[in-house]
Protein backbone atom coordinates (compact mmCIF):
# COMPACT_ATOMS: atom_id res chain seq x y z
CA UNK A 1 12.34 4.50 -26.03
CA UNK A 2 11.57 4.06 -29.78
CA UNK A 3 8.48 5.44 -31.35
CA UNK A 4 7.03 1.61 -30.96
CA UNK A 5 7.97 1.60 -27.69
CA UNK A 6 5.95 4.75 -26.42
CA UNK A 7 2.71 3.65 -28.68
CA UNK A 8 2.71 0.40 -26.67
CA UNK A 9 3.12 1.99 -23.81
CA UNK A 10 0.07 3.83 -24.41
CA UNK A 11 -1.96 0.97 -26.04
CA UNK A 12 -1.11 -0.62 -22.75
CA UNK A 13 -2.32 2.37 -20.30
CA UNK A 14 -5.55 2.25 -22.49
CA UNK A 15 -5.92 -1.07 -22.20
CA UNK A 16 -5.87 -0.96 -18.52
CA UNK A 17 -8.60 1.41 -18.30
CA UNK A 18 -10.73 -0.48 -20.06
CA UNK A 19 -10.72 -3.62 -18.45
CA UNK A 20 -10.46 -1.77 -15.06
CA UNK A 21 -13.83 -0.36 -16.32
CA UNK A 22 -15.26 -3.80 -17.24
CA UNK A 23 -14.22 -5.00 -13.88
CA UNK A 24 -15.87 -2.16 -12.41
CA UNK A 25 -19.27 -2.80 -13.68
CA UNK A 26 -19.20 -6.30 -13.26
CA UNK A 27 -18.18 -5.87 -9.74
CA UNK A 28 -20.42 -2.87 -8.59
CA UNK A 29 -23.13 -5.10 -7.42
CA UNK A 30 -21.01 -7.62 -5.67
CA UNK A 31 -19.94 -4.51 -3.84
CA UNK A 32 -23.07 -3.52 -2.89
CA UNK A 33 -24.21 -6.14 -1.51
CA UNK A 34 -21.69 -7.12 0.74
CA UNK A 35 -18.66 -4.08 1.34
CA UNK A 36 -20.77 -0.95 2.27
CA UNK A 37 -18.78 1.87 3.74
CA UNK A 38 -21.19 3.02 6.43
CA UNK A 39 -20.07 6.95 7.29
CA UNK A 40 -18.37 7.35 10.74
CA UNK A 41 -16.48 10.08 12.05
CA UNK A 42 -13.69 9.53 9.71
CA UNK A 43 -16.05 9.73 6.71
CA UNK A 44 -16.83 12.60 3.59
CA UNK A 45 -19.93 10.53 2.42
CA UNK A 46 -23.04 10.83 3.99
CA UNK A 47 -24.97 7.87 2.74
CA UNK A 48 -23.60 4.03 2.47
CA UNK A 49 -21.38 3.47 -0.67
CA UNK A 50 -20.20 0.03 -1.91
CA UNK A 51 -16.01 0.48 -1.36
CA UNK A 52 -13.38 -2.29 -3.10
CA UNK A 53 -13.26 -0.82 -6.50
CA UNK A 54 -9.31 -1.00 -5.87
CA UNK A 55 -9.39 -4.98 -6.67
CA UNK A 56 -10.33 -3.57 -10.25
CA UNK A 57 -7.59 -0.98 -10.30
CA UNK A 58 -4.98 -3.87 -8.76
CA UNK A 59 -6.50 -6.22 -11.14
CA UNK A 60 -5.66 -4.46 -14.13
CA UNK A 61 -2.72 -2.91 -13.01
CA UNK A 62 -0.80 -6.35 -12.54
CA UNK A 63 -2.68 -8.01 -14.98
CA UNK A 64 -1.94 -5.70 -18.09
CA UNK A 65 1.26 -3.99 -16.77
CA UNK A 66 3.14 -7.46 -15.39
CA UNK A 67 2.00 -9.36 -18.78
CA UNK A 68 3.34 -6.45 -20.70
CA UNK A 69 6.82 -5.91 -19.18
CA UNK A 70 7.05 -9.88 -19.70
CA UNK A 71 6.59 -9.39 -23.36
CA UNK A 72 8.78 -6.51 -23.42
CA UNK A 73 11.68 -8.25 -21.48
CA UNK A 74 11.10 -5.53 -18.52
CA UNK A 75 9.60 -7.32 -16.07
CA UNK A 76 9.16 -6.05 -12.39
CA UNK A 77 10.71 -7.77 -9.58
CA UNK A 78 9.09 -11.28 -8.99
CA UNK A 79 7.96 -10.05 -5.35
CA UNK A 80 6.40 -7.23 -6.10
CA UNK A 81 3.76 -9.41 -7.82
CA UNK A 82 3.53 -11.13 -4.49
CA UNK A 83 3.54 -7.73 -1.78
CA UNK A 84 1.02 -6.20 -4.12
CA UNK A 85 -2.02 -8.67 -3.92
CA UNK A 86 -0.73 -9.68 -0.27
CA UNK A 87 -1.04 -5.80 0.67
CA UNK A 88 -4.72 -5.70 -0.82
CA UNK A 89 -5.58 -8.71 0.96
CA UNK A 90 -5.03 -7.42 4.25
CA UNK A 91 -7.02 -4.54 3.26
CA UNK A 92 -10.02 -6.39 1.52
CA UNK A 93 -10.38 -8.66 5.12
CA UNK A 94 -10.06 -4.97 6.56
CA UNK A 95 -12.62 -3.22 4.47
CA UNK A 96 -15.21 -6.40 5.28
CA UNK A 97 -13.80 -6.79 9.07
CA UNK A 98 -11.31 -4.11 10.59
CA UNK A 99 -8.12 -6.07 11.60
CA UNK A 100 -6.17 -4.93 14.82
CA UNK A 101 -3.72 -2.23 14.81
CA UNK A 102 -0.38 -4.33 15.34
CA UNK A 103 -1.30 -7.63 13.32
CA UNK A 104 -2.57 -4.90 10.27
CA UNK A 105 1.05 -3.11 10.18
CA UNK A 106 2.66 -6.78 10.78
CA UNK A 107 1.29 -7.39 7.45
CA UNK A 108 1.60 -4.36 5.78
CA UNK A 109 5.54 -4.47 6.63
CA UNK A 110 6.00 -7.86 5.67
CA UNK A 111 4.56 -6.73 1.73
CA UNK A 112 6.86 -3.63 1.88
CA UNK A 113 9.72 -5.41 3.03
CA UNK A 114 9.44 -8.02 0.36
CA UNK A 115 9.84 -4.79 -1.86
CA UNK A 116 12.28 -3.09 -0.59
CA UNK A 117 14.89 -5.84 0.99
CA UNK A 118 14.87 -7.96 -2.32
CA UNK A 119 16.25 -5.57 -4.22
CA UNK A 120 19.34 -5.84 -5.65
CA UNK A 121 22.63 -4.55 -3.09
CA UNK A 122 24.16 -1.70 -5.61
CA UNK A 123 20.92 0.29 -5.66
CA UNK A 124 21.80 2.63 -3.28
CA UNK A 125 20.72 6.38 -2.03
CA UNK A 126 22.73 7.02 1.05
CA UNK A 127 26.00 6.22 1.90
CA UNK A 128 24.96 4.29 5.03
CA UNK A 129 25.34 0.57 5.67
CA UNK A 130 22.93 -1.10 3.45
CA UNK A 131 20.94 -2.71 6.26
CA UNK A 132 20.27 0.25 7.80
CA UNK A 133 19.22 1.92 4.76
CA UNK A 134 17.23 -0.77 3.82
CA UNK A 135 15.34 -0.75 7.08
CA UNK A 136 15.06 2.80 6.88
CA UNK A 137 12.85 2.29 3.60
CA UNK A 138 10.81 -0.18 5.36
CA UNK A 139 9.75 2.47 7.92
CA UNK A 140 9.24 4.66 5.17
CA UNK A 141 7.75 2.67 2.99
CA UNK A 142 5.28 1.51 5.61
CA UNK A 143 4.11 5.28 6.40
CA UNK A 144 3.68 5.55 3.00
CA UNK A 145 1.70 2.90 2.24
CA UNK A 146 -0.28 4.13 5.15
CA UNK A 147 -0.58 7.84 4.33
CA UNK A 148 -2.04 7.16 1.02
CA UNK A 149 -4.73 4.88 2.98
CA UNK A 150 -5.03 8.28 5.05
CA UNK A 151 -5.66 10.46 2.09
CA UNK A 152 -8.20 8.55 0.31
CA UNK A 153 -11.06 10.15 2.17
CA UNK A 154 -12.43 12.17 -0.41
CA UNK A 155 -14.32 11.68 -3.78
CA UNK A 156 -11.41 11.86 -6.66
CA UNK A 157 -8.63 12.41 -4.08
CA UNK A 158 -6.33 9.45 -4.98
CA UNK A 159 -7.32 9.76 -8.96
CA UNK A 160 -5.92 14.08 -8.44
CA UNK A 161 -2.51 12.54 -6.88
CA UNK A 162 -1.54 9.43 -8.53
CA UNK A 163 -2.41 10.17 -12.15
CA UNK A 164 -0.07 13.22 -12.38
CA UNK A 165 2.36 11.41 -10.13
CA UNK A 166 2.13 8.14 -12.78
CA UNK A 167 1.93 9.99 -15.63
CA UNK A 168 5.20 12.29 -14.86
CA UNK A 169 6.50 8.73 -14.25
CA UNK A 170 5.42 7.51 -17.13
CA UNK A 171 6.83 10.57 -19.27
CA UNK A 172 10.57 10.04 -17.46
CA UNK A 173 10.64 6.34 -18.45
CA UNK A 174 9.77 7.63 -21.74
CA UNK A 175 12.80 9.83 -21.64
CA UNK A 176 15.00 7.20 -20.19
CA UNK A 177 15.36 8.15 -17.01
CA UNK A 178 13.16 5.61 -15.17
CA UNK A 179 13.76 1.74 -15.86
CA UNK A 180 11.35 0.25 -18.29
CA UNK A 181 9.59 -2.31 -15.46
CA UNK A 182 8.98 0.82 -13.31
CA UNK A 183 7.75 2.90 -16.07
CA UNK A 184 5.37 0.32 -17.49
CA UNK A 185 4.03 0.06 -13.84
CA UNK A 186 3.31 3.65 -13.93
CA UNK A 187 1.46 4.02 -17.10
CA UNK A 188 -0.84 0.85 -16.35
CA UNK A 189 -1.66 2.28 -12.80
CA UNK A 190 -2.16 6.07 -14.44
CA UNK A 191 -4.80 4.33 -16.89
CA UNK A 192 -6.03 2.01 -14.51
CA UNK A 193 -7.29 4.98 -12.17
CA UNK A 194 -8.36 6.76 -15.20
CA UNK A 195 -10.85 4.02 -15.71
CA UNK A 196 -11.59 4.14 -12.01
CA UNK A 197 -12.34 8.12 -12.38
CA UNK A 198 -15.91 8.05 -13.76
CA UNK A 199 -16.88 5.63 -10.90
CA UNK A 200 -15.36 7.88 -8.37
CA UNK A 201 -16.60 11.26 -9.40
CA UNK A 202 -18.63 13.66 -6.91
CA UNK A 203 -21.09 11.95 -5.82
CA UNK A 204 -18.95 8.96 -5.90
CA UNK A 205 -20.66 5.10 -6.61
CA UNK A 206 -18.22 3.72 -5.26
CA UNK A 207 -14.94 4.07 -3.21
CA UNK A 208 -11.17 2.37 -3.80
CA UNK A 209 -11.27 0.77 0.04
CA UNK A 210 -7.90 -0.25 1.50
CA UNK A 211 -7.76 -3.21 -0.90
CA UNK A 212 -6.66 -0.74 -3.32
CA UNK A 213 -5.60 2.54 -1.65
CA UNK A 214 -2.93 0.12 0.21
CA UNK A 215 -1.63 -2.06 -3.11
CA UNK A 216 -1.62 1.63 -5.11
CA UNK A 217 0.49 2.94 -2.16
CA UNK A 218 3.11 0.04 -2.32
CA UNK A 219 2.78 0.27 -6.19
CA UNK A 220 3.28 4.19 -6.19
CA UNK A 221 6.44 3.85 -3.68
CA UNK A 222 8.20 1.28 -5.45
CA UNK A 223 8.38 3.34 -8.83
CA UNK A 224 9.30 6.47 -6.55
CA UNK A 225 12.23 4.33 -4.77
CA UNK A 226 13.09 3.45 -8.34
CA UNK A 227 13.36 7.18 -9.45
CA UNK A 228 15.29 7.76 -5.92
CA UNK A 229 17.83 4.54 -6.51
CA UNK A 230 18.46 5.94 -10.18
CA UNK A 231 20.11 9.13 -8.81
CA UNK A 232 16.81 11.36 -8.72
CA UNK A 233 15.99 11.80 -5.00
CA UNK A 234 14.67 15.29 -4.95
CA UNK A 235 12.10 14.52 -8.22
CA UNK A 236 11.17 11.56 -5.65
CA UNK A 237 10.18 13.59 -3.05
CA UNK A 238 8.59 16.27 -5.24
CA UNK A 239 6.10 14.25 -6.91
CA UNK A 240 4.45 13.03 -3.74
CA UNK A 241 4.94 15.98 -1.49
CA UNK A 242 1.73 17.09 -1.29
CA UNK A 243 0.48 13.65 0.22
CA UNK A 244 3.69 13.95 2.78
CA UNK A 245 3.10 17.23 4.18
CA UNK A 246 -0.74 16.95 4.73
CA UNK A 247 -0.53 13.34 6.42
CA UNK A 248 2.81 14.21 8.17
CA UNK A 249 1.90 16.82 9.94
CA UNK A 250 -1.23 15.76 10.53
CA UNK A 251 0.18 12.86 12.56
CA UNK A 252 2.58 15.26 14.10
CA UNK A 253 -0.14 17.63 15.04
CA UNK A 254 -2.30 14.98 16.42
CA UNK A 255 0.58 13.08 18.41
CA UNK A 256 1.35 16.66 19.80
CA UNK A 257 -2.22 17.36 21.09
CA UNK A 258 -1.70 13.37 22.78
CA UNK A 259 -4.77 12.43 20.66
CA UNK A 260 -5.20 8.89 19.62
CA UNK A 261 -3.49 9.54 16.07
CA UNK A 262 -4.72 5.82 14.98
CA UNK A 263 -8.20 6.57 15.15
CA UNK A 264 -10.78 8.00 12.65
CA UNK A 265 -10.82 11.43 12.78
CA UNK A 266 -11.59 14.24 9.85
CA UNK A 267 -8.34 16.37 11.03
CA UNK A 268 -6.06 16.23 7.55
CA UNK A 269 -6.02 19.11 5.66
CA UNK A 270 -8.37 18.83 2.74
CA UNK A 271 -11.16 17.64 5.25
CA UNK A 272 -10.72 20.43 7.08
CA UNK A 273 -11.05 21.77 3.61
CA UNK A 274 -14.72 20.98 2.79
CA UNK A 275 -15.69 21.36 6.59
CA UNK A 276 -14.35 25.46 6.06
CA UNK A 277 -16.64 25.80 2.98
CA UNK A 278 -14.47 24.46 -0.41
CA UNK A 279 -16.16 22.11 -2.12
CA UNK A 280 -14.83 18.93 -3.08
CA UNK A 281 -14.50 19.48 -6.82
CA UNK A 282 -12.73 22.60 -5.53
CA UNK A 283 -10.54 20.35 -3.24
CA UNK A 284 -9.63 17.87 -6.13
CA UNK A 285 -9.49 20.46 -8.64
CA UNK A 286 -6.33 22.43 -6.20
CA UNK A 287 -4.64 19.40 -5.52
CA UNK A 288 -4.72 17.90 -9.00
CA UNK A 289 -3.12 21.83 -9.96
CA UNK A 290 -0.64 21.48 -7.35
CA UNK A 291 0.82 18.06 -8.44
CA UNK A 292 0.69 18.90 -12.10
CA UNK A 293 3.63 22.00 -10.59
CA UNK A 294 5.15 19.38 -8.18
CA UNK A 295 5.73 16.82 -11.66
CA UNK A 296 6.88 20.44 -12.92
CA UNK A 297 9.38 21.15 -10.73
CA UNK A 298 10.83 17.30 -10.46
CA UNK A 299 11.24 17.25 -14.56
CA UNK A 300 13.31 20.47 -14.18
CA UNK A 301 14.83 19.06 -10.92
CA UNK A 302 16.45 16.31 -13.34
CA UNK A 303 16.78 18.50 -16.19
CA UNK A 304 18.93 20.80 -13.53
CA UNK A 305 21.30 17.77 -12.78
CA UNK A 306 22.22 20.65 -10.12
CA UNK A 307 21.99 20.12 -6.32
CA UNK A 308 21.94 23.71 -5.66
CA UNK A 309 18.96 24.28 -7.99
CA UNK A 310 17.73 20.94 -7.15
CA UNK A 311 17.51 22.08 -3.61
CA UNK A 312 16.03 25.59 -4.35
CA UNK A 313 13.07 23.25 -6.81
CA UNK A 314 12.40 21.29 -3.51
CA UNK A 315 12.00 24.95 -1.62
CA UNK A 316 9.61 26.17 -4.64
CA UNK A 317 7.61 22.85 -4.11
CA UNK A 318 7.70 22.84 -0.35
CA UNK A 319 6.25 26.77 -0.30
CA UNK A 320 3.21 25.66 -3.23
CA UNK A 321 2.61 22.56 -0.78
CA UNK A 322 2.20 25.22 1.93
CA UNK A 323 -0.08 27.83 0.42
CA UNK A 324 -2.39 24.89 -0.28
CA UNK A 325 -1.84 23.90 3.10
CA UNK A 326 -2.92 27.18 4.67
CA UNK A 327 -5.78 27.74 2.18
CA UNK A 328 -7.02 24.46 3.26
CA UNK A 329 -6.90 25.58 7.21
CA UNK A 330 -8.85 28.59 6.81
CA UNK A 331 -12.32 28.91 7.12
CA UNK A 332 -14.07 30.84 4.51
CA UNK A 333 -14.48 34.23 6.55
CA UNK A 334 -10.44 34.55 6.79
CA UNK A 335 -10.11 33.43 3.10
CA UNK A 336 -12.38 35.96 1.99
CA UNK A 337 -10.95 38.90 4.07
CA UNK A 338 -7.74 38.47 2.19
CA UNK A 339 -9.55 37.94 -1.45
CA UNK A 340 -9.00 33.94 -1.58
């Protein structure tokens, strides 16, 4: 990218915030009068808070990032202007009235699929038959659409992943190594959530819902497959690793105990968090570190162009994902034993 190039780019992710901002306040009372997210066993909050602030993140997102890119000759594929406001749909009628387990994932799949089957044949990862890698996304896709639904349960908890995680997007576009639709994405969503932030700040006024935790999961995947496609796999599973392990085995542990893993429950690992005594500025403030070293390690994953050290970066990420892991799990007697 030219010098032009990266000052747009930032005018752009500036832009976003502020009229993610304006929506914001003009929608806050709308909110509140009608999509209250009561607490339930699932639930951080202890009072009602108005929730669909994400159709101001989505908004802008699209609206500043997809009329950019057109300017710029860079623009996204076609569909994913289509799964994205399809994907917060289902979650808007699901924030105002919960929709049924199996027509809900129908739905989601459909918006991921429109993602990942229309993409063009040669962009490949595996050397598989390309419809079984293709449905292989979808599954994945799907969970993680899902997991970043899962993990937006605490005040600031989506801003502390996805800005570092769309900002070291952001910075690899700049340094040609993510295509220009993809990057422009990332920088719009990065400022969009920035403008979010303020709103969403302990004690939050008012939560993302699924109508935007869903659309910035399909949003965030599709720039990660894009990183993946363009030969950087292990910097694609860096980035979000934090968000895989604690929702992963979550589910796994859950499944293994033969509880009903699709129900509320406060079981992931940085709700387990705040219930052994961190706060959740503490919470935030650790996973915000920890992804700032996960986009770390994926720079110098790509910077490596080595599998070997590639491979021994995932390991380094995997064990940081872990200690924050088992700091989470402890309650505050055990942390304080060993001087944590």
């Amino acid at each position: 990218m030219t010098i032009a190039d990266i000052i747009m780019l930032l005018l752009a992710a500036i832009a976003t915030a502020v009229v993610c901002t304006v929506l914001m306040v003009a929608l806050r009372p709308l909110l509140q009068r009608y999509a209250l997210a009561r607490p339930n066993a699932r639930s951080s909050h202890k009072v009602p808070t108005p929730q669909g602030a994400g159709i101001a993140v989505i908004a802008a997102t699209l609206l500043i990032g997809g009329g950019y890119a057109l300017t710029a000759g860079a623009a996204p594929p076609a569909l994913l202007f289509v799964a994205a406001p399809l994907i917060a749909l289902v979650g808007l009628v699901d924030d105002i009235r919960p929709i049924p387990v199996l027509p809900r994932l129908l739905l989601q799949a459909l918006a991921v699929g429109l993602v990942v089957f229309a993409a063009p044949d040669d962009l490949r990862i595996l050397p598989i038959p390309l419809a079984i890698e293709r449905t292989l996304l979808l599954i994945g896709g799907l969970w993680f659409v899902n997991l970043v639904n899962f993990m937006d349960g605490l005040d600031l908890m989506t801003v502390a992943e996805a800005v570092p995680i769309t900002a070291a997007l952001a910075a690899l576009g700049v340094a040609g190594l993510l295509p220009p639709p993809a990057t422009i994405i990332a920088a719009t969503l990065c400022g969009a959530l920035l403008g979010f932030a303020p709103f969403n700040r302990p004690v939050a006024k008012v939560f993302l819902g699924d109508v935007g935790s869903l659309p910035i999961g399909l949003l965030l995947g599709w720039c990660l497959l894009e990183l993946a496609w363009h030969g950087h796999v292990v910097a694609a599973l860096l980035l979000p690793l934090y968000y895989l392990a604690d929702a992963t085995l979550t589910l796994l542990r859950r499944m293994l105990r033969g509880e009903p893993f699709w129900a509320a429950h406060r079981t992931h690992f940085y709700q387990r968090a705040t219930d052994n005594g961190f706060t959740v500025t503490q919470v935030v403030g650790e996973v915000f570190l920890l992804n700032l070293v996960l986009a770390g390690l994926s720079g110098a994953s790509i910077v490596s162009a080595s599998m070997s050290a590639g491979l021994m970066l995932l390991i380094i990420g995997v064990a940081a994902v872990a200690l924050v892991l088992r700091r989470f799990s402890q309650p505050r007697e055990a942390r304080a034993s060993r001087g944590g």
